[in-house]
C-alpha atoms as a PDB file:
ATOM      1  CA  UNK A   1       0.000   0.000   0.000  1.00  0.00           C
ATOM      2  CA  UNK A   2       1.202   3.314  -1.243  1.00  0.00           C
ATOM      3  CA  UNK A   3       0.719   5.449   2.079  1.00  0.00           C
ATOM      4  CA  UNK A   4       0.674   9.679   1.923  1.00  0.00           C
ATOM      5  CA  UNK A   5       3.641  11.070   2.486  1.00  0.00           C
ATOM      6  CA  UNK A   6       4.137  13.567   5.710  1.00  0.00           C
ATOM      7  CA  UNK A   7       3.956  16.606   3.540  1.00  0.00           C
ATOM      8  CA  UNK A   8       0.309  15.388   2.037  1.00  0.00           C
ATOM      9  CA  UNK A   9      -0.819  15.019   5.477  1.00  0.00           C
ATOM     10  CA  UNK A  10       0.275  18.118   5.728  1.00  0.00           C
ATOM     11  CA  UNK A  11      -1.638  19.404   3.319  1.00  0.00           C
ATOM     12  CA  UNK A  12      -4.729  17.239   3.610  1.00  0.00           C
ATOM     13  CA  UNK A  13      -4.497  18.850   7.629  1.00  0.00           C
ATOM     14  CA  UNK A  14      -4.206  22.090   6.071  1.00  0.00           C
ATOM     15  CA  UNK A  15      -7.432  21.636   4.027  1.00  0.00           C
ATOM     16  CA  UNK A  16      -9.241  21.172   7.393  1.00  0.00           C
ATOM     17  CA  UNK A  17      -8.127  24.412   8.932  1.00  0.00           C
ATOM     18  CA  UNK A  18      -5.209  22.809  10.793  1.00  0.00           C
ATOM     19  CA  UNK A  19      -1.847  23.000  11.322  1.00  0.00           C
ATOM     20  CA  UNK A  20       0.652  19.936  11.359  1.00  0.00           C
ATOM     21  CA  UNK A  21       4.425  21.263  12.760  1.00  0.00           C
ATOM     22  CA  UNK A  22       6.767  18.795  13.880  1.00  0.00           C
ATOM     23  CA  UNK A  23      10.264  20.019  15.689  1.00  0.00           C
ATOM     24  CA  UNK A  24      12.786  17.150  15.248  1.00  0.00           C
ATOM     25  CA  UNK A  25      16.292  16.766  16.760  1.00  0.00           C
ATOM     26  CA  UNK A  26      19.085  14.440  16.525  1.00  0.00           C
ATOM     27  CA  UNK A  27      20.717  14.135  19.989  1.00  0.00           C
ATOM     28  CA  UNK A  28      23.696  11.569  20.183  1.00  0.00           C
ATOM     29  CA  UNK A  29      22.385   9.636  17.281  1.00  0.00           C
ATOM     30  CA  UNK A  30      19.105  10.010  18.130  1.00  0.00           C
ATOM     31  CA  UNK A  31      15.664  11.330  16.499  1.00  0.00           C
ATOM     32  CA  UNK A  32      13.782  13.149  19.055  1.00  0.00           C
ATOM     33  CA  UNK A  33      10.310  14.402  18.004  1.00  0.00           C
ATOM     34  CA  UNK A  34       7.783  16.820  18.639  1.00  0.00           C
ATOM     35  CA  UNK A  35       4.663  16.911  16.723  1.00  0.00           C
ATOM     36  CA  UNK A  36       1.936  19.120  17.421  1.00  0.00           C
ATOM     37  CA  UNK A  37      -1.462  19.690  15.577  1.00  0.00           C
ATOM     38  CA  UNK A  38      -2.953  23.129  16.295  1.00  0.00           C
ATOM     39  CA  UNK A  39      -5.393  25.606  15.051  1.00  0.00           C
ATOM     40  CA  UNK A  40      -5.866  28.976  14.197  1.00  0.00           C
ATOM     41  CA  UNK A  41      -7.508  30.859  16.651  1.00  0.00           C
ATOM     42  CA  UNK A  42      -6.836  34.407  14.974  1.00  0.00           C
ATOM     43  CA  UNK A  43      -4.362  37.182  15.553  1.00  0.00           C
ATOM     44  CA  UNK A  44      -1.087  34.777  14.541  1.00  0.00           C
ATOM     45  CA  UNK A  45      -1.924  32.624  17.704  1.00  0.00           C
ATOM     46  CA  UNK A  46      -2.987  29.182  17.496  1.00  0.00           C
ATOM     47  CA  UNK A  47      -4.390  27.243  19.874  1.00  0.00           C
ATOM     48  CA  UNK A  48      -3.111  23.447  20.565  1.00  0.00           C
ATOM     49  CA  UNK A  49      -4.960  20.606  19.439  1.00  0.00           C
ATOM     50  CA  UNK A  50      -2.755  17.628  20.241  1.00  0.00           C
ATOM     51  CA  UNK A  51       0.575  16.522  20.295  1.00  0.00           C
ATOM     52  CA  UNK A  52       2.765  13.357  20.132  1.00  0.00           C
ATOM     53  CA  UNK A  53       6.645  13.162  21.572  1.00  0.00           C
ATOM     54  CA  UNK A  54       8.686  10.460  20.866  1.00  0.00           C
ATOM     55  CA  UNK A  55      12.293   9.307  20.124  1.00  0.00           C
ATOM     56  CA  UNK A  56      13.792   6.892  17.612  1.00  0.00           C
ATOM     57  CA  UNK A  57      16.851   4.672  16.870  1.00  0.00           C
ATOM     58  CA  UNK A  58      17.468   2.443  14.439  1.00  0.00           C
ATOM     59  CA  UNK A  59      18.283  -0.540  16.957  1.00  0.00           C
ATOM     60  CA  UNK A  60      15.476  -3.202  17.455  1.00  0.00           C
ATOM     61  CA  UNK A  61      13.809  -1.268  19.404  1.00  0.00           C
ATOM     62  CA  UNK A  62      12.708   1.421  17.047  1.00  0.00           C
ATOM     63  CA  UNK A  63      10.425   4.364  17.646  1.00  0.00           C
ATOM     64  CA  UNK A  64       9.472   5.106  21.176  1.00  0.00           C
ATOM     65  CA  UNK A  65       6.436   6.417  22.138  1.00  0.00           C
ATOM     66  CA  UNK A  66       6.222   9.057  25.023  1.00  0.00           C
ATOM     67  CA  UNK A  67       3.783  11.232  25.187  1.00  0.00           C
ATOM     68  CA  UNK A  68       0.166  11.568  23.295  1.00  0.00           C
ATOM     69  CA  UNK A  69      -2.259  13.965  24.041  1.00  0.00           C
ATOM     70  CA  UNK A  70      -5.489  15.004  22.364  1.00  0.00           C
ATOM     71  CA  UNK A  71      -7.248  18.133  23.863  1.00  0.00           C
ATOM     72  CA  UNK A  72     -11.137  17.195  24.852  1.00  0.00           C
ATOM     73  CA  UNK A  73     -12.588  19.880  22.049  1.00  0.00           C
ATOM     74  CA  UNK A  74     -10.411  19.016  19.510  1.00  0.00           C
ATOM     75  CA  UNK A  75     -12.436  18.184  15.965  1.00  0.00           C
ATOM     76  CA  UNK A  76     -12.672  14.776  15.366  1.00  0.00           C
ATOM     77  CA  UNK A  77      -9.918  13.172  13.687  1.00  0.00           C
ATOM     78  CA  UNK A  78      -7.326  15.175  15.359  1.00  0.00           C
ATOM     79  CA  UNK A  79      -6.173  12.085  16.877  1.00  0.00           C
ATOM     80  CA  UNK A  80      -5.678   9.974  14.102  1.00  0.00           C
ATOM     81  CA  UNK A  81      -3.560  12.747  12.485  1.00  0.00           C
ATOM     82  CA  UNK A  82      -1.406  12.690  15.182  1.00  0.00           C
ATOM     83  CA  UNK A  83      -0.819   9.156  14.692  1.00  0.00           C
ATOM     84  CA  UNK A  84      -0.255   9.139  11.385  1.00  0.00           C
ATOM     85  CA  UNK A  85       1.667  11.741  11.192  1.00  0.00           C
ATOM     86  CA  UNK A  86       3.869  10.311  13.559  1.00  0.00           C
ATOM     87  CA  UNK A  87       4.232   7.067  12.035  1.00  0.00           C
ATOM     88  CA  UNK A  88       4.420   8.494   8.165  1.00  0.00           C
ATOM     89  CA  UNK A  89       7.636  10.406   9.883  1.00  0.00           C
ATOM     90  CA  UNK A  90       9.299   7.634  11.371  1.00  0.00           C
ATOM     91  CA  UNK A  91       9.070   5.403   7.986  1.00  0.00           C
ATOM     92  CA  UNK A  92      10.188   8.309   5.474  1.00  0.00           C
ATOM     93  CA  UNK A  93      12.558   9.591   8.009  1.00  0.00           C
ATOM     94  CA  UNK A  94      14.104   7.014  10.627  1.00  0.00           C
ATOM     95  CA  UNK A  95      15.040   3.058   9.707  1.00  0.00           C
ATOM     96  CA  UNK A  96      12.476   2.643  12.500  1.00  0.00           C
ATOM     97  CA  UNK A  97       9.697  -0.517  11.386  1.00  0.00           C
ATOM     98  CA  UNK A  98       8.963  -1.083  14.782  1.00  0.00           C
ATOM     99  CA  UNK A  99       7.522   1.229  18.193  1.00  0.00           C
ATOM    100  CA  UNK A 100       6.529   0.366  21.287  1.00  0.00           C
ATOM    101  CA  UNK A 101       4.796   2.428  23.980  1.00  0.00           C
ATOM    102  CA  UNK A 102       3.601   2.152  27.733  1.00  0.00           C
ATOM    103  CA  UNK A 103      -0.139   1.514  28.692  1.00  0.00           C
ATOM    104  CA  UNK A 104       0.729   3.695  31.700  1.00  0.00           C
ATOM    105  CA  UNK A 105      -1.497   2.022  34.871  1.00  0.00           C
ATOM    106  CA  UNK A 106      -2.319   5.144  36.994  1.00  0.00           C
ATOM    107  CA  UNK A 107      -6.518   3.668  37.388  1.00  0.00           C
ATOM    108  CA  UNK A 108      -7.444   0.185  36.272  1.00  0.00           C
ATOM    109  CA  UNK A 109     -10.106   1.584  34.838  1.00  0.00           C
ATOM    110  CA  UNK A 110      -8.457   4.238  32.482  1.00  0.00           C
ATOM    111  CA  UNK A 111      -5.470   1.179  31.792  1.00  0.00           C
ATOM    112  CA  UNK A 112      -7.993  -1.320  30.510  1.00  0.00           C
ATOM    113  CA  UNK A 113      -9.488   1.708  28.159  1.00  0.00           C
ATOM    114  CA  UNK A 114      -5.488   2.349  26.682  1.00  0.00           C
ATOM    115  CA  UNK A 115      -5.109  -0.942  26.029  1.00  0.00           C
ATOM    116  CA  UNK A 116      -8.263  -1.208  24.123  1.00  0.00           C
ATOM    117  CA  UNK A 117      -7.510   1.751  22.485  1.00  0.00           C
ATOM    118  CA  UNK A 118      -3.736   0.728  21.639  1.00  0.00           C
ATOM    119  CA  UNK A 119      -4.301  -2.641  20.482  1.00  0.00           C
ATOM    120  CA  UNK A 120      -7.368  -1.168  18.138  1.00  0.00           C
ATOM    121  CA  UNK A 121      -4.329   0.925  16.687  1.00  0.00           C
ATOM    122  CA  UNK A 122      -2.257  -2.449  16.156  1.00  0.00           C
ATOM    123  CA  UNK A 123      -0.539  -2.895  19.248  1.00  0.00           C
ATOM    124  CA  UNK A 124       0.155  -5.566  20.613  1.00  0.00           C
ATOM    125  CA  UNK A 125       0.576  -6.468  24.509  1.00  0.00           C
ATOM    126  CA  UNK A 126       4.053  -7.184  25.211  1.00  0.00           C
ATOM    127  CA  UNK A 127       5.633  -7.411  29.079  1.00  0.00           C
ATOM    128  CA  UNK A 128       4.151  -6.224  32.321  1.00  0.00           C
ATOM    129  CA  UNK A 129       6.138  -3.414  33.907  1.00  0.00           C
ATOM    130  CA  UNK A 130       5.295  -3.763  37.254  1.00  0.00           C
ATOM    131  CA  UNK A 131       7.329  -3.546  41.026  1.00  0.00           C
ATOM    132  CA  UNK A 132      10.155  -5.951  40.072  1.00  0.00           C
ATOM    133  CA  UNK A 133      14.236  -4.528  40.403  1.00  0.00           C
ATOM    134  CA  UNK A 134      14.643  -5.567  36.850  1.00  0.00           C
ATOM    135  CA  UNK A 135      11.111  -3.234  35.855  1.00  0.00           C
ATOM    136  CA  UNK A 136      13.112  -0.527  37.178  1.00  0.00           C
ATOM    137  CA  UNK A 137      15.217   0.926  34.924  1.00  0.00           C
ATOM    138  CA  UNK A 138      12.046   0.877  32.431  1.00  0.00           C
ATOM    139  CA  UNK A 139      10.171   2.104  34.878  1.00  0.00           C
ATOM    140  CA  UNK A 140      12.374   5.036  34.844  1.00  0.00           C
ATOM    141  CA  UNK A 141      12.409   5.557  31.255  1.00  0.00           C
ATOM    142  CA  UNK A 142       8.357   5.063  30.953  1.00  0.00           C
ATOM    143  CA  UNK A 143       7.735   7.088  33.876  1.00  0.00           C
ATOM    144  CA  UNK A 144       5.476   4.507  35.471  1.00  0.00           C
ATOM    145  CA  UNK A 145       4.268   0.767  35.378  1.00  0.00           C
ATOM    146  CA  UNK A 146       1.727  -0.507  32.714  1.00  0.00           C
ATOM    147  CA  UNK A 147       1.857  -2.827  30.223  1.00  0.00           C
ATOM    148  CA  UNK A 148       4.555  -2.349  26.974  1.00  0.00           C
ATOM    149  CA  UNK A 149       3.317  -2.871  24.043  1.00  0.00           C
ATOM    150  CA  UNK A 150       4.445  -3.113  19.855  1.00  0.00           C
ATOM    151  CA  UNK A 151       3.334  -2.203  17.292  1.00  0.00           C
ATOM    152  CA  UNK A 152       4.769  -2.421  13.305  1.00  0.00           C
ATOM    153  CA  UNK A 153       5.038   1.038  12.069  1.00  0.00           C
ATOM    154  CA  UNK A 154       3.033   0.295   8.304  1.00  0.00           C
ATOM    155  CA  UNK A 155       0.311  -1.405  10.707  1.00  0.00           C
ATOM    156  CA  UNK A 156      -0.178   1.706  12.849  1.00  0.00           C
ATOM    157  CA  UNK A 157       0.009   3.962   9.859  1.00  0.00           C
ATOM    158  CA  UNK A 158      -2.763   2.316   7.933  1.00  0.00           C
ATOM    159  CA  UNK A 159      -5.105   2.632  10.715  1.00  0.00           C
ATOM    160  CA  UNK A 160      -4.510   5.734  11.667  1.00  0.00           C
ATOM    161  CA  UNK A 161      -4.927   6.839   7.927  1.00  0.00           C
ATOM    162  CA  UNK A 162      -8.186   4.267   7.645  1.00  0.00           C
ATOM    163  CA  UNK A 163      -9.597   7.053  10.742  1.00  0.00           C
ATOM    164  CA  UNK A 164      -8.165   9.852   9.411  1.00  0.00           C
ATOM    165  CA  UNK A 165     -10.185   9.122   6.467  1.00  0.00           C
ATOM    166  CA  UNK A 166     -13.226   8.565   7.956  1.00  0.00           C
ATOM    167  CA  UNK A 167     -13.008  11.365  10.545  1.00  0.00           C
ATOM    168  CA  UNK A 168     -13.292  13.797   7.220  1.00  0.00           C
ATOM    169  CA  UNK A 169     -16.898  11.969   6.332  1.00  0.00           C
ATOM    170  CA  UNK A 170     -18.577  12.394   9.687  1.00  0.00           C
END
């Protein structure tokens, strides 16, 4: 499957009134990224819509998820731009095929809901981060316990584009 490239996105974002900026870096052989989604709200100001940080290698371990936020009166489809965004970065830009993330367990509740969500994206469960010494150094990293998960980067990408999509019908 031919996928859009990040600068379609772009443009296809732009189309709907929003903006797509991304603010990458390359620490000791590292890609660190920032990708926002915003929109106008008049007077060169724009007002954030959601965002995505993450960093990459090309090691096995890929693209690593951090941070992903969607604001509760963002448009629909705001979201799924994020993602795919993210991920059509990572494959035109990094070696990464791979990412993983962190189902971050603050409520059972809210953790069950993440995984839902994440596994709906194409992640799958992985490894328990929990209390054990060798969790800890992950734990670290992750900023909490919850359950690691993987996903494949053209999996990801086509549903988030598949939402994307349909986010513009409804």
């Amino acid at each position: 499957m031919a996928f859009p490239s990040l600068e379609q996105l772009e443009q296809q974002a732009q189309a709907r009134a929003l903006l797509l900026r991304l603010q990458v870096g390359r620490p000791v052989g590292l890609w660190s990224l920032r990708l926002v989604v915003a929109q106008s709200s008049g007077n060169g100001r724009a007002q954030l819509l959601g965002e995505m940080k993450a960093w990459a290698h090309g090691g096995a371990r890929g693209l690593q998820l951090d941070t992903m936020r969607v604001q509760p009166q963002a448009p629909a489809g705001v979201g799924a731009l994020v993602w795919a965004a993210t991920f059509a970065w990572a494959l035109e830009c990094t070696p990464c095929r791979k990412a993983r993330l962190l189902a971050i367990e603050d409520d059972a509740r809210q953790h069950r809901r993440l995984v839902r969500y994440f596994q709906a994206l194409g992640f799958t469960p992985t490894r328990r981060l929990a209390g054990s010494p060798s969790d800890l150094p992950l734990r670290l990293i992750w900023g909490g316990a919850g359950q690691m998960m993987v996903g494949d980067c053209d999996e990801v990408l086509t549903r988030a584009l598949r939402r994307w999509a349909a986010s513009a019908c409804g």
